[in-house]
PDB file of N, CA and C in Angstrom:
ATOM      1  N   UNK A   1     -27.552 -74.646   6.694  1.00  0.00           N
ATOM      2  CA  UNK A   1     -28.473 -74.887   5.595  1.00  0.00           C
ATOM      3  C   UNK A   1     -27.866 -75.850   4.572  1.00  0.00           C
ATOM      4  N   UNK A   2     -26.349 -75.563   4.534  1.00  0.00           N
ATOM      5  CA  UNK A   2     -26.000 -76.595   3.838  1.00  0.00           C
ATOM      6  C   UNK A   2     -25.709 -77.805   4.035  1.00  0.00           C
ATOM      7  N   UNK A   3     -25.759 -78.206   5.222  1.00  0.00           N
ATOM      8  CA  UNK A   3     -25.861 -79.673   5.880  1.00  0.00           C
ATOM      9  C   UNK A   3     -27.471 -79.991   5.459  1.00  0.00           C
ATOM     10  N   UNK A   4     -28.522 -79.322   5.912  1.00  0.00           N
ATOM     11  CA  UNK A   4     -29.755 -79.542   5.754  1.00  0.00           C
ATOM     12  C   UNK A   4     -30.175 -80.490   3.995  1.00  0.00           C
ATOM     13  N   UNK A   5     -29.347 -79.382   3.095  1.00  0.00           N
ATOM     14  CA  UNK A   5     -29.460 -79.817   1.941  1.00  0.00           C
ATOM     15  C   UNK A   5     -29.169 -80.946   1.363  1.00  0.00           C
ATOM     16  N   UNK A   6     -28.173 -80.915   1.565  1.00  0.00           N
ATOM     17  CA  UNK A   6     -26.659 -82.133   1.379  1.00  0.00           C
ATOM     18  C   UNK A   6     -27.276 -83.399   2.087  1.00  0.00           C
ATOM     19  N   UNK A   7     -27.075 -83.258   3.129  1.00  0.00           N
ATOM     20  CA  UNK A   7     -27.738 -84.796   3.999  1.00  0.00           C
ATOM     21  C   UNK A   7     -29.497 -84.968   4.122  1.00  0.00           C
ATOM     22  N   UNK A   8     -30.070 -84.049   5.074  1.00  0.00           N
ATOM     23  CA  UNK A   8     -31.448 -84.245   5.013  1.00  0.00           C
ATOM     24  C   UNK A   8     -32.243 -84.155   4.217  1.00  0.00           C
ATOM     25  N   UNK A   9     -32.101 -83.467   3.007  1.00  0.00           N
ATOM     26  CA  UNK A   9     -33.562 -83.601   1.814  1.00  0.00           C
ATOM     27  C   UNK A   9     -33.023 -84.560   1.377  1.00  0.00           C
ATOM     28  N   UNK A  10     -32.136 -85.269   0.886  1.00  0.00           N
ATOM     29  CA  UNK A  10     -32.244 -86.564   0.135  1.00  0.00           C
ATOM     30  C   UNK A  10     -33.018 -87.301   0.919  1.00  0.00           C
ATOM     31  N   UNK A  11     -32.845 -87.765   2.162  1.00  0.00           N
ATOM     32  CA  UNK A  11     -33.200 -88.698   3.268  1.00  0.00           C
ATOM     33  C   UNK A  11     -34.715 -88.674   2.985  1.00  0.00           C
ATOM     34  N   UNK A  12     -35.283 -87.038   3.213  1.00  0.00           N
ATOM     35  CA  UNK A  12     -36.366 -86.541   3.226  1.00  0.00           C
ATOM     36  C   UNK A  12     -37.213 -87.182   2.077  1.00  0.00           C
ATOM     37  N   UNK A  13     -36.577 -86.974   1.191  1.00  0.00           N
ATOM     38  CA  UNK A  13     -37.016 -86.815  -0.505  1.00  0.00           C
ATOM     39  C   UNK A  13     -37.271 -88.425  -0.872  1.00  0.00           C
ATOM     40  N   UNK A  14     -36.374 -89.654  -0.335  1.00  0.00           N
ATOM     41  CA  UNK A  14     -36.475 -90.762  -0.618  1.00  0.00           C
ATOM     42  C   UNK A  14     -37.422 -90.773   0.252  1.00  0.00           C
ATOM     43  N   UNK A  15     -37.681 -91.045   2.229  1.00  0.00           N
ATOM     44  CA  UNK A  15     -38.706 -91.623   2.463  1.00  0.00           C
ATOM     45  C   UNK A  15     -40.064 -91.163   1.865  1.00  0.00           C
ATOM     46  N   UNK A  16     -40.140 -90.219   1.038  1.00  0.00           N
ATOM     47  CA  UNK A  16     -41.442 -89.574   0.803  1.00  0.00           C
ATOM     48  C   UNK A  16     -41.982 -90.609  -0.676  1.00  0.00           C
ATOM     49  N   UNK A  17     -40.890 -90.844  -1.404  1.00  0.00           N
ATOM     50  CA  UNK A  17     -40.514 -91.558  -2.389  1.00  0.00           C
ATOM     51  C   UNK A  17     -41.421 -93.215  -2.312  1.00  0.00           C
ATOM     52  N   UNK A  18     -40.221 -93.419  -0.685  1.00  0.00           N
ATOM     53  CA  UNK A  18     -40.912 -94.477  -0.694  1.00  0.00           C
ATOM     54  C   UNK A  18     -42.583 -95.248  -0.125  1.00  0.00           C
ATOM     55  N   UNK A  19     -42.945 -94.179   0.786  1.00  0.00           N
ATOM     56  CA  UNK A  19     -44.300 -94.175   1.200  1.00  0.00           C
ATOM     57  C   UNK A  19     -45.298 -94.170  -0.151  1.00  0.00           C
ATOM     58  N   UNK A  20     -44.675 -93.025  -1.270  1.00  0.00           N
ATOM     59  CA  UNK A  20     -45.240 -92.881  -2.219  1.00  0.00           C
ATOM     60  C   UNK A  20     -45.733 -94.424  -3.003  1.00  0.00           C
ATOM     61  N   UNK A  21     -44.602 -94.748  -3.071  1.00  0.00           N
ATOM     62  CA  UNK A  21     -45.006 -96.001  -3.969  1.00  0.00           C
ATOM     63  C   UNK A  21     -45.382 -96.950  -2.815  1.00  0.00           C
ATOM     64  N   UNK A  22     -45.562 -97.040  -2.028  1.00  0.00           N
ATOM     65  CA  UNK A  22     -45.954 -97.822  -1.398  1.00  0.00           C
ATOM     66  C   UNK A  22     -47.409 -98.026  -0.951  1.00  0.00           C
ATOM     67  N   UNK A  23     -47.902 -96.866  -1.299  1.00  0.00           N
ATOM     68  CA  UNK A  23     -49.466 -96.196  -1.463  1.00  0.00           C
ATOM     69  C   UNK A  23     -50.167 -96.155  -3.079  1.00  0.00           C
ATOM     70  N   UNK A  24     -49.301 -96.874  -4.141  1.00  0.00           N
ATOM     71  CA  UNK A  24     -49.898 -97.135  -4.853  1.00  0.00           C
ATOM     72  C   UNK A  24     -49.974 -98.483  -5.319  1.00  0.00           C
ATOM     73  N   UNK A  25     -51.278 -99.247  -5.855  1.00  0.00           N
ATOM     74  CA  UNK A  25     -51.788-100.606  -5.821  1.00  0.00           C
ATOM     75  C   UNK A  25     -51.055-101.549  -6.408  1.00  0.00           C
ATOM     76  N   UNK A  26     -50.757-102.330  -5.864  1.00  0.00           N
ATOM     77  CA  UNK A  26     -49.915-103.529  -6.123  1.00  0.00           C
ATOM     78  C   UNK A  26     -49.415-103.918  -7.636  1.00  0.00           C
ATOM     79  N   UNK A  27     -48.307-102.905  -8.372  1.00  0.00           N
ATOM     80  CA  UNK A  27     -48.182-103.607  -9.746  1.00  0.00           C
ATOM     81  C   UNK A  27     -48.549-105.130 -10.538  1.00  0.00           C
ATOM     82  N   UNK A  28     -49.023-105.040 -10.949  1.00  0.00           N
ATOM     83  CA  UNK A  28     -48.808-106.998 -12.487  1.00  0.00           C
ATOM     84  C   UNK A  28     -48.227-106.791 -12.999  1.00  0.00           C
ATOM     85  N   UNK A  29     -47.831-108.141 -13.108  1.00  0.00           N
ATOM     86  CA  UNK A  29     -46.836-107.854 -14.877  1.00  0.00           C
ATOM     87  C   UNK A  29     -47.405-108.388 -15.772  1.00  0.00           C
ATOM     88  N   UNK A  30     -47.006-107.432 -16.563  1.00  0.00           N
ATOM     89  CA  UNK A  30     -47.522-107.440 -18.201  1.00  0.00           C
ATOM     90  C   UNK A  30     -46.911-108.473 -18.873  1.00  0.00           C
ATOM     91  N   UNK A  31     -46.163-109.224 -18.123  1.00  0.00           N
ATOM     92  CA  UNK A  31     -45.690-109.910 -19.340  1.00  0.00           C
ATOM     93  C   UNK A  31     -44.533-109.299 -20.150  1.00  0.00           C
ATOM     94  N   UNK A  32     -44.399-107.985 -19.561  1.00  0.00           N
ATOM     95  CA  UNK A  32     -43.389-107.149 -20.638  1.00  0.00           C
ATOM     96  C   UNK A  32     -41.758-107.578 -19.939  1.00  0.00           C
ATOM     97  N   UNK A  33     -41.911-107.205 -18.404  1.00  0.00           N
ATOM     98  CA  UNK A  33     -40.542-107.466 -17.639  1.00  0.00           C
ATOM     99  C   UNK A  33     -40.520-109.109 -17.073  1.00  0.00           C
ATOM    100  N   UNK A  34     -38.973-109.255 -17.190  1.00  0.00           N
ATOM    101  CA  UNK A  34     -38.854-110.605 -16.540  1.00  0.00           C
ATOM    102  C   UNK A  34     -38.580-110.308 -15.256  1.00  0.00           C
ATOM    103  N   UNK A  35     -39.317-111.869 -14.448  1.00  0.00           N
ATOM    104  CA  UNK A  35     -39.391-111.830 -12.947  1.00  0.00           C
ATOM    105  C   UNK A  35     -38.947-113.206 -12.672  1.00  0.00           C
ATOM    106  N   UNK A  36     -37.980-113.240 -11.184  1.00  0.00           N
ATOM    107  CA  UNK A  36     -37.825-114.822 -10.415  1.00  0.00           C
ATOM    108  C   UNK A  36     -38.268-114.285  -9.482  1.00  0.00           C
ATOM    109  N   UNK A  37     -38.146-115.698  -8.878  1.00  0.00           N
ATOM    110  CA  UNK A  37     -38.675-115.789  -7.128  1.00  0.00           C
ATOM    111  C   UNK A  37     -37.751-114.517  -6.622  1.00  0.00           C
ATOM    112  N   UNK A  38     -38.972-114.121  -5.317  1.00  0.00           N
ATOM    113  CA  UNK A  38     -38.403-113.611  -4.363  1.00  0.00           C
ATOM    114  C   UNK A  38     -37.729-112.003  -4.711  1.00  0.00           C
ATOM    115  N   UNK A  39     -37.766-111.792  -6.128  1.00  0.00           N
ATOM    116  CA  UNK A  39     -37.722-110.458  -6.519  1.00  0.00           C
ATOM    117  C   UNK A  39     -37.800-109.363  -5.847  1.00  0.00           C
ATOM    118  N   UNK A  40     -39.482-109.130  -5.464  1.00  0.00           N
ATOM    119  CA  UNK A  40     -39.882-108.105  -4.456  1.00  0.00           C
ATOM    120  C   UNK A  40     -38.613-108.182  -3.395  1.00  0.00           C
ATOM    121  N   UNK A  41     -38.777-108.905  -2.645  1.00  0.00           N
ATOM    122  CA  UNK A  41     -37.581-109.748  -1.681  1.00  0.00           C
ATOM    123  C   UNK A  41     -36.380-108.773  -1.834  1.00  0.00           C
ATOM    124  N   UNK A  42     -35.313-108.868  -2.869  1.00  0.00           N
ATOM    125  CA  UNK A  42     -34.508-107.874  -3.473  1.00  0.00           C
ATOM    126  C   UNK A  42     -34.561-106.968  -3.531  1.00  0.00           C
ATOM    127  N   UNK A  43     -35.507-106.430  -3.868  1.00  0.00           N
ATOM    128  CA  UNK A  43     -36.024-104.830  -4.301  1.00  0.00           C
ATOM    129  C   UNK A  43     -36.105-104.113  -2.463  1.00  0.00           C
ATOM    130  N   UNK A  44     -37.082-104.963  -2.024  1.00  0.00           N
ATOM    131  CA  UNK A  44     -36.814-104.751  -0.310  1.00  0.00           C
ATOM    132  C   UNK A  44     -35.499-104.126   0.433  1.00  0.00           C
ATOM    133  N   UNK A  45     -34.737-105.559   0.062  1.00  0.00           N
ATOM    134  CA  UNK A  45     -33.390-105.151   0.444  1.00  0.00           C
ATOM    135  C   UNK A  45     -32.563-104.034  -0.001  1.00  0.00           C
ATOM    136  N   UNK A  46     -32.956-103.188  -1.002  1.00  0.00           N
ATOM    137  CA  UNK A  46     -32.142-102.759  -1.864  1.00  0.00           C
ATOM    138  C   UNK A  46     -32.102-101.345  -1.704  1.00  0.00           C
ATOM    139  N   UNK A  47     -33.824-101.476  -1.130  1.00  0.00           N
ATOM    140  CA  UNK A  47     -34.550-100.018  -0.911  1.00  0.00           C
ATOM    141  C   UNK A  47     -34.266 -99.436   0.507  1.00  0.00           C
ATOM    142  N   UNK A  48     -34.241-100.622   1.376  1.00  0.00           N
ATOM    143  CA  UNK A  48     -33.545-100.570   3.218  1.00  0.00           C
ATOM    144  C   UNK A  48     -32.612-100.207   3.095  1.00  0.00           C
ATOM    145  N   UNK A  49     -31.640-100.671   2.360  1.00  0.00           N
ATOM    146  CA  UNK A  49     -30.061-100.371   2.623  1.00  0.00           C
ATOM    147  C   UNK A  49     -29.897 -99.099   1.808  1.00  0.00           C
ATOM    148  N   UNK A  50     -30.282 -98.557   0.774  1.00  0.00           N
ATOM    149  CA  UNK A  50     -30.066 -97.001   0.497  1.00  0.00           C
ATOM    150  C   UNK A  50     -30.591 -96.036   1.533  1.00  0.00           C
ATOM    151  N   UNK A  51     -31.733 -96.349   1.900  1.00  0.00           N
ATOM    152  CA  UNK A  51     -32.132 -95.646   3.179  1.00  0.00           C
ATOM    153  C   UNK A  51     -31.125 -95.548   4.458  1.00  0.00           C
ATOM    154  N   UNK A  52     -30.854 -96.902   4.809  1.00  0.00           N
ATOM    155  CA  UNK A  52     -29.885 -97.617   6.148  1.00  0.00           C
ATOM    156  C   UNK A  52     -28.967 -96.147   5.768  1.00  0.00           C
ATOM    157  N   UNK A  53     -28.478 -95.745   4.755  1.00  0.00           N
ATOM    158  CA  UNK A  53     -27.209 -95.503   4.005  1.00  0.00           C
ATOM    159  C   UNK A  53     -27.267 -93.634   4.291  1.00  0.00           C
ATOM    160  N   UNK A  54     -28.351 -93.408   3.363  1.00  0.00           N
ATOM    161  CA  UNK A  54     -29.308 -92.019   3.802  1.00  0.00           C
ATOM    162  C   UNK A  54     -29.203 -91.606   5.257  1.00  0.00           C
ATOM    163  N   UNK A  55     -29.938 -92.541   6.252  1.00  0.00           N
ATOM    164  CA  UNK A  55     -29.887 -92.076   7.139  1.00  0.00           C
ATOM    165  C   UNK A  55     -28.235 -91.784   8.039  1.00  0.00           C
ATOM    166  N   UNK A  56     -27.542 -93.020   7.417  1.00  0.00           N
ATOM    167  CA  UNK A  56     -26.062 -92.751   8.809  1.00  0.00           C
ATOM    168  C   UNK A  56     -25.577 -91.372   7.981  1.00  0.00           C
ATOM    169  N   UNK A  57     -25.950 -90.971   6.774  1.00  0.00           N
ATOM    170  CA  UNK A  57     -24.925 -89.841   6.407  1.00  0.00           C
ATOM    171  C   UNK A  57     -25.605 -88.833   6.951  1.00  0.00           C
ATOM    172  N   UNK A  58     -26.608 -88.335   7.595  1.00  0.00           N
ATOM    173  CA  UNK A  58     -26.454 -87.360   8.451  1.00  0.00           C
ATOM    174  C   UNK A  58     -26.050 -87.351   9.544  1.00  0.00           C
ATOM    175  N   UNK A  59     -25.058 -88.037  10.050  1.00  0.00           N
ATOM    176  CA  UNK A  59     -24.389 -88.250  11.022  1.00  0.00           C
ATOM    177  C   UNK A  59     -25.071 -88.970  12.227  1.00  0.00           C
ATOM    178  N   UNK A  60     -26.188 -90.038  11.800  1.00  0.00           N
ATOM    179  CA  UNK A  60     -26.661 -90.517  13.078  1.00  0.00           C
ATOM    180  C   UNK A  60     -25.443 -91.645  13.370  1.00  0.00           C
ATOM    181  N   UNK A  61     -25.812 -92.353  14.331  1.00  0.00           N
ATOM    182  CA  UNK A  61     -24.478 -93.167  14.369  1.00  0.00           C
ATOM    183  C   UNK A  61     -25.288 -94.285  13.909  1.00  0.00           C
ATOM    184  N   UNK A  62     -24.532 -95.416  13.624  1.00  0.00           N
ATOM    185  CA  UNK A  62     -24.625 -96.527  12.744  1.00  0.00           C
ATOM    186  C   UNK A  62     -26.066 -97.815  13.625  1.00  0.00           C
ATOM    187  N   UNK A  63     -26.250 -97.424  14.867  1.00  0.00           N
ATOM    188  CA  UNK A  63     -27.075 -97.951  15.441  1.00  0.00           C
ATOM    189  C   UNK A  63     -28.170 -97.437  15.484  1.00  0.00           C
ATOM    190  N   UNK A  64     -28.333 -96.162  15.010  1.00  0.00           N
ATOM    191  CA  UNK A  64     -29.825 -95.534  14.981  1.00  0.00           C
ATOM    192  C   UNK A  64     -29.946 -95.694  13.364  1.00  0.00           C
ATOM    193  N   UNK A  65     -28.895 -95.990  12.571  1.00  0.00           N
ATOM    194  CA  UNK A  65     -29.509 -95.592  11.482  1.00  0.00           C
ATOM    195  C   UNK A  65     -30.373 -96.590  11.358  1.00  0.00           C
ATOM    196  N   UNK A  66     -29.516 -97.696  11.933  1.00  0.00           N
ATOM    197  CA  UNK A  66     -29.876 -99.219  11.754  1.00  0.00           C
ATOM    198  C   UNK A  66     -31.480 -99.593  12.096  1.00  0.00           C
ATOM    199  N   UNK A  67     -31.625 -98.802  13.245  1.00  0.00           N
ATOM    200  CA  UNK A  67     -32.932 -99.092  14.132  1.00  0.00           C
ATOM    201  C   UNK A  67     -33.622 -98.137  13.177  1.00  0.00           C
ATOM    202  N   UNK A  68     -33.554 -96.512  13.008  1.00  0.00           N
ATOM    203  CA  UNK A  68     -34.745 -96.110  12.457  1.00  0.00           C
ATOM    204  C   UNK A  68     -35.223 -96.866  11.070  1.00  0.00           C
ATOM    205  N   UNK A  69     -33.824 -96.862  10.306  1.00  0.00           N
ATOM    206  CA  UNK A  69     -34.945 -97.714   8.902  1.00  0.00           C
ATOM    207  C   UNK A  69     -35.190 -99.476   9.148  1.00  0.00           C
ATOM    208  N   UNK A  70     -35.333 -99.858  10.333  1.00  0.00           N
ATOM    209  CA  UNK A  70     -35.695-101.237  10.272  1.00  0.00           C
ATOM    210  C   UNK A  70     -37.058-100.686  10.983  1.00  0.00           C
ATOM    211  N   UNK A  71     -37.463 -99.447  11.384  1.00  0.00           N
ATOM    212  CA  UNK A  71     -38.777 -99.160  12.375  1.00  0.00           C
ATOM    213  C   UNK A  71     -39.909 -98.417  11.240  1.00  0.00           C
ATOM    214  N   UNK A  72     -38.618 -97.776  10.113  1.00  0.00           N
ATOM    215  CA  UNK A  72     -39.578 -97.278   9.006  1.00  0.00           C
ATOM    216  C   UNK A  72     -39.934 -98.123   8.333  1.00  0.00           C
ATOM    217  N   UNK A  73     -39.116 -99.499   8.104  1.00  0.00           N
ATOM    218  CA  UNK A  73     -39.376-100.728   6.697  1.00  0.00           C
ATOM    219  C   UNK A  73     -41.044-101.631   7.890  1.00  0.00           C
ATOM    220  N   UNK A  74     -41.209-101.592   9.129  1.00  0.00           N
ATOM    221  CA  UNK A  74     -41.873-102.150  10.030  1.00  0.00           C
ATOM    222  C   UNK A  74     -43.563-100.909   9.424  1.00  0.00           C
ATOM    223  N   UNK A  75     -43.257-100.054   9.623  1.00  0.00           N
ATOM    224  CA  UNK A  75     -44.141 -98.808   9.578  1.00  0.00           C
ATOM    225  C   UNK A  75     -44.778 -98.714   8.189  1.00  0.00           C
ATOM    226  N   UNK A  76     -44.141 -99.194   7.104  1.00  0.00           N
ATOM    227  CA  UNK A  76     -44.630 -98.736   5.856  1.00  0.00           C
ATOM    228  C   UNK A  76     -45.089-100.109   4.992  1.00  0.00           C
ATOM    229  N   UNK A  77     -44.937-101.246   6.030  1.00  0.00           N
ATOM    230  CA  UNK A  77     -45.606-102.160   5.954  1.00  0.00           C
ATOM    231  C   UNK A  77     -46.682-102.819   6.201  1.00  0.00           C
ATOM    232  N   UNK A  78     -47.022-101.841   7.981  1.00  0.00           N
ATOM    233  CA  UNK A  78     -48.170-101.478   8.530  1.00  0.00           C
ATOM    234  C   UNK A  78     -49.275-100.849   7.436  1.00  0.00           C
ATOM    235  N   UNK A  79     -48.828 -99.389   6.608  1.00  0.00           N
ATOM    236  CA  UNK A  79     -49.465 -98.740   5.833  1.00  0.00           C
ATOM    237  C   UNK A  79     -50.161 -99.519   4.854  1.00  0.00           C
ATOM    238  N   UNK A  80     -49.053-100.415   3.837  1.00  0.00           N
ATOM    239  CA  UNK A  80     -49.377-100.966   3.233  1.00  0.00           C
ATOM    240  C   UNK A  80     -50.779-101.793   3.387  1.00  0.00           C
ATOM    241  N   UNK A  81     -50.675-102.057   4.226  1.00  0.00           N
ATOM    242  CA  UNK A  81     -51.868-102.922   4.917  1.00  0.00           C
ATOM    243  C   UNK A  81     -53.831-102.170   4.599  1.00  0.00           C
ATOM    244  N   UNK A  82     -53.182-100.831   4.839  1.00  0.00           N
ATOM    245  CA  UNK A  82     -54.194-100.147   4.159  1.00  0.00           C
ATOM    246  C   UNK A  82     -54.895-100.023   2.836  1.00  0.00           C
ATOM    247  N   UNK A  83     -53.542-100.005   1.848  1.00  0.00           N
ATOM    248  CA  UNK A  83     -53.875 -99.605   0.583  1.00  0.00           C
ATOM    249  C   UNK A  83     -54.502-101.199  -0.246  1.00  0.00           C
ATOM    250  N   UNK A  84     -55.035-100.529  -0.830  1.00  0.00           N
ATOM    251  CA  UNK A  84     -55.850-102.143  -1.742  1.00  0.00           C
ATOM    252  C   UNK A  84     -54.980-102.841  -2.548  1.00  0.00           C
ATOM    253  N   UNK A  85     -55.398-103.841  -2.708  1.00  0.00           N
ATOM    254  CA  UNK A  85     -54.516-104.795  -3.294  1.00  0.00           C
ATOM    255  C   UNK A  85     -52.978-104.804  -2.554  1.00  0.00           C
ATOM    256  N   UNK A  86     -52.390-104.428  -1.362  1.00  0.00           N
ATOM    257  CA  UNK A  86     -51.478-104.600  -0.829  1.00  0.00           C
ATOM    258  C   UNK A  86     -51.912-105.117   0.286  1.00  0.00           C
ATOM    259  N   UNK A  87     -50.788-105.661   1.033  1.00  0.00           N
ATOM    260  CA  UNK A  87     -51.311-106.413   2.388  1.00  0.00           C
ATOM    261  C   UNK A  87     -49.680-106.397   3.083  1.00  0.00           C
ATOM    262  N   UNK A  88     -50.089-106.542   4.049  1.00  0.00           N
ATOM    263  CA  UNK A  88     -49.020-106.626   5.680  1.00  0.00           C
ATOM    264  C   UNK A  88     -47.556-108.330   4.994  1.00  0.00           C
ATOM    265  N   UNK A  89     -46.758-108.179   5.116  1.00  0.00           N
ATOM    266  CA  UNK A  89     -46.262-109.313   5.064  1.00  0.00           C
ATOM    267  C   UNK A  89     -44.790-109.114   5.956  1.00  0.00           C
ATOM    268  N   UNK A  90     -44.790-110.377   6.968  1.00  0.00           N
ATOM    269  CA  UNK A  90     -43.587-110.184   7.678  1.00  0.00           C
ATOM    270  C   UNK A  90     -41.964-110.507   6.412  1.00  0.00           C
ATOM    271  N   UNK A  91     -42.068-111.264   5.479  1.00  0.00           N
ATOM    272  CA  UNK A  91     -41.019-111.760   4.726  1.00  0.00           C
ATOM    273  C   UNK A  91     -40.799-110.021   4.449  1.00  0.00           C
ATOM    274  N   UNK A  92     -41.861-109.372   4.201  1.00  0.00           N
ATOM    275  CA  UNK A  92     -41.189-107.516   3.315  1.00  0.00           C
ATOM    276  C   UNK A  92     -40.432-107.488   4.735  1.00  0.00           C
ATOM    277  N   UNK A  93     -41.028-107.217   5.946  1.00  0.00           N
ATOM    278  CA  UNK A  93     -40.335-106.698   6.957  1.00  0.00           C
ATOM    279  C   UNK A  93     -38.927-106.932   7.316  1.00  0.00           C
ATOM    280  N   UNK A  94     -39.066-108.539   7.101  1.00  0.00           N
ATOM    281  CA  UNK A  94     -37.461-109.428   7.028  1.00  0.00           C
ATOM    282  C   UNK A  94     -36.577-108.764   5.883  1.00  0.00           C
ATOM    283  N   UNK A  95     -37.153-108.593   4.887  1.00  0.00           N
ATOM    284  CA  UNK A  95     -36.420-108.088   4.093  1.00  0.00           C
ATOM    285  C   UNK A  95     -35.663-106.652   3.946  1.00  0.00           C
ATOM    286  N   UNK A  96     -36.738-106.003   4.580  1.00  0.00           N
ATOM    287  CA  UNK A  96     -36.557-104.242   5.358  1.00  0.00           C
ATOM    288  C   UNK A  96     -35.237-104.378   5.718  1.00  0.00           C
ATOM    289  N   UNK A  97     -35.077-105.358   6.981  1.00  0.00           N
ATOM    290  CA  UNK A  97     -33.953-105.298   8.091  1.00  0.00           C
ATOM    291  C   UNK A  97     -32.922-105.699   7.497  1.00  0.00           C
ATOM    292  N   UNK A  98     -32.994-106.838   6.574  1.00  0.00           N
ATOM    293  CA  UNK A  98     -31.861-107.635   6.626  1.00  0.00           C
ATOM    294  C   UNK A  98     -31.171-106.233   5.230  1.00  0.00           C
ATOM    295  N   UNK A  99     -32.037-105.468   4.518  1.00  0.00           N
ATOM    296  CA  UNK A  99     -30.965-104.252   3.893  1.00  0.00           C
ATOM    297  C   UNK A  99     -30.710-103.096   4.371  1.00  0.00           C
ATOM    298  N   UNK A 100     -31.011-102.553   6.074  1.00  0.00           N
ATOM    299  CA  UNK A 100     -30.918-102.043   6.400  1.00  0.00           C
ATOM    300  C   UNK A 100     -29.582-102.666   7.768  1.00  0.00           C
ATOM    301  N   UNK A 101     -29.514-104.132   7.372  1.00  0.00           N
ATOM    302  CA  UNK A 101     -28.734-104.803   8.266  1.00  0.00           C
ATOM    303  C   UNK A 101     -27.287-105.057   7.702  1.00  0.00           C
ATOM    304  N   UNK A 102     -27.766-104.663   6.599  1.00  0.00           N
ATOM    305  CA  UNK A 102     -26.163-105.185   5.708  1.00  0.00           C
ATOM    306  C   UNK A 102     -25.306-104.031   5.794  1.00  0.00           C
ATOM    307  N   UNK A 103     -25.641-102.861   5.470  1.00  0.00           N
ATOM    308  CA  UNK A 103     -25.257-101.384   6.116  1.00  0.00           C
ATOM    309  C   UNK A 103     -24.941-101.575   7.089  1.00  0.00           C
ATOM    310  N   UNK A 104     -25.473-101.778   7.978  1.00  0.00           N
ATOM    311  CA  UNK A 104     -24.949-101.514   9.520  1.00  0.00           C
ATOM    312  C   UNK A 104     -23.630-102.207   9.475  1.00  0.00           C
ATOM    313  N   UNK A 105     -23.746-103.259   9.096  1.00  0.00           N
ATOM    314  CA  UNK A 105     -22.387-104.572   9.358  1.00  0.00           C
ATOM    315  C   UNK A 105     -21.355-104.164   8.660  1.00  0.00           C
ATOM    316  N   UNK A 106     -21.855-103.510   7.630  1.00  0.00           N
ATOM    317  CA  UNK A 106     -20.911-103.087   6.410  1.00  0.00           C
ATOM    318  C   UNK A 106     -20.139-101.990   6.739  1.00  0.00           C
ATOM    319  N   UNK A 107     -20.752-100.692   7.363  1.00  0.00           N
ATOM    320  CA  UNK A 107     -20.829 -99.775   7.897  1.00  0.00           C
ATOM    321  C   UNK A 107     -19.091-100.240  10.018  1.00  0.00           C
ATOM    322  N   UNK A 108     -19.706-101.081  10.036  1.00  0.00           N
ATOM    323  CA  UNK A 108     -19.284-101.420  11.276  1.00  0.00           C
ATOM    324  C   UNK A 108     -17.801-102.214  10.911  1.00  0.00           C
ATOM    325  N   UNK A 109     -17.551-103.290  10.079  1.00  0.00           N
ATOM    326  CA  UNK A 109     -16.397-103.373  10.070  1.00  0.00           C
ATOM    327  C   UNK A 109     -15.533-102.496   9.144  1.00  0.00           C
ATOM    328  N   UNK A 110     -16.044-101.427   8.264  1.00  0.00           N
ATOM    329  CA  UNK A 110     -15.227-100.703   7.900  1.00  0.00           C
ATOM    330  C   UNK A 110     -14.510-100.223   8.969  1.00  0.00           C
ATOM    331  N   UNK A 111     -15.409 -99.305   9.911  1.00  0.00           N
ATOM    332  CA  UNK A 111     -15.048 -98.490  11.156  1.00  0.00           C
ATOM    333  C   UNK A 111     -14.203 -99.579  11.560  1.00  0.00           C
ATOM    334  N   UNK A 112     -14.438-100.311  12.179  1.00  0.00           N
ATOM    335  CA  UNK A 112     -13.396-101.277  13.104  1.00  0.00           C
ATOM    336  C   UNK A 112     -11.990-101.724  12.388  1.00  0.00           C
ATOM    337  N   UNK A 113     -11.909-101.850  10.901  1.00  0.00           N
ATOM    338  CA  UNK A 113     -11.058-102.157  10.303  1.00  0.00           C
ATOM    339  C   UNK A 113      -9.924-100.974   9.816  1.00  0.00           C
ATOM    340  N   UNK A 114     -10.454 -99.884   9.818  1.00  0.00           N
ATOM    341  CA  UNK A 114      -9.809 -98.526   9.899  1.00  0.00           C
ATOM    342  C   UNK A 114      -8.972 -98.377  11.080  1.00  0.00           C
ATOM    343  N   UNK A 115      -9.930 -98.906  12.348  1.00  0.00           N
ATOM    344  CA  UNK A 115      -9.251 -98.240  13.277  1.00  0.00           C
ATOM    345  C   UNK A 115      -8.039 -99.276  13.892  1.00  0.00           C
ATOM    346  N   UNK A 116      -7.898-100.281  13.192  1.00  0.00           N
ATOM    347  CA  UNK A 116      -6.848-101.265  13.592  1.00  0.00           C
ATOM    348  C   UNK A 116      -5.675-101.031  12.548  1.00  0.00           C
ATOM    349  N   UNK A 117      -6.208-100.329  11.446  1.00  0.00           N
ATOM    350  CA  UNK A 117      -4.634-100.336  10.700  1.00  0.00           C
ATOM    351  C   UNK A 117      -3.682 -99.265  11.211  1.00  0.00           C
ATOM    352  N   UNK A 118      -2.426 -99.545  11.161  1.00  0.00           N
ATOM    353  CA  UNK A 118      -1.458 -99.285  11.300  1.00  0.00           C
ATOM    354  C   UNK A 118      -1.049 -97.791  10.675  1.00  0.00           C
TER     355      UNK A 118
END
């Protein structure tokens, strides 16, 4: 139960998090916050790779974590597609992977670099 806690409800608790907002209608800005290009873009990446991150700590190995949140960032982009004022875009999807890709790599030469020291 205490593995359950510790590793899986966070995991749990964020993808629910993120479907959540992802089911509600496309923010504007007010004018209140500053924005550059490609922002969303960032935010993408930012949101994959805590997930990427989520998922290897319940002990999946570094290739599933990799694959499930590049299949969830694919999936909740699909959704999106549903909700109004949102729409399907492959650049979110690119963006899914490539922060769910930086984990992995990140994730991978640690391991490899551990296991060569001395």
């Amino acid at each position: 139960m205490k593995h359950f806690i510790r590793y899986w409800l966070p995991l749990i608790l964020y993808l629910c998090l993120i479907f959540y907002l992802s089911s509600l209608p496309q923010p504007t800005n007010s004018g209140l916050i500053v924005t550059f290009s490609y922002q969303d873009k960032l935010f993408h990446i930012i949101e994959y790779s805590i997930l990427s991150i989520l998922i290897f700590r319940t002990n999946l190995n570094k290739g599933r974590s990799f694959i499930l949140s590049s299949v969830f960032g694919i999936l909740d982009e699909i959704h999106q597609s549903f909700v109004p004022s949102r729409y399907f875009s492959l650049l979110d999807i690119a963006a899914n992977i490539i922060g769910s890709l930086v984990v992995f790599l990140v994730n991978k030469k640690m391991h490899t670099s551990s296991r060569h020291k001395i």
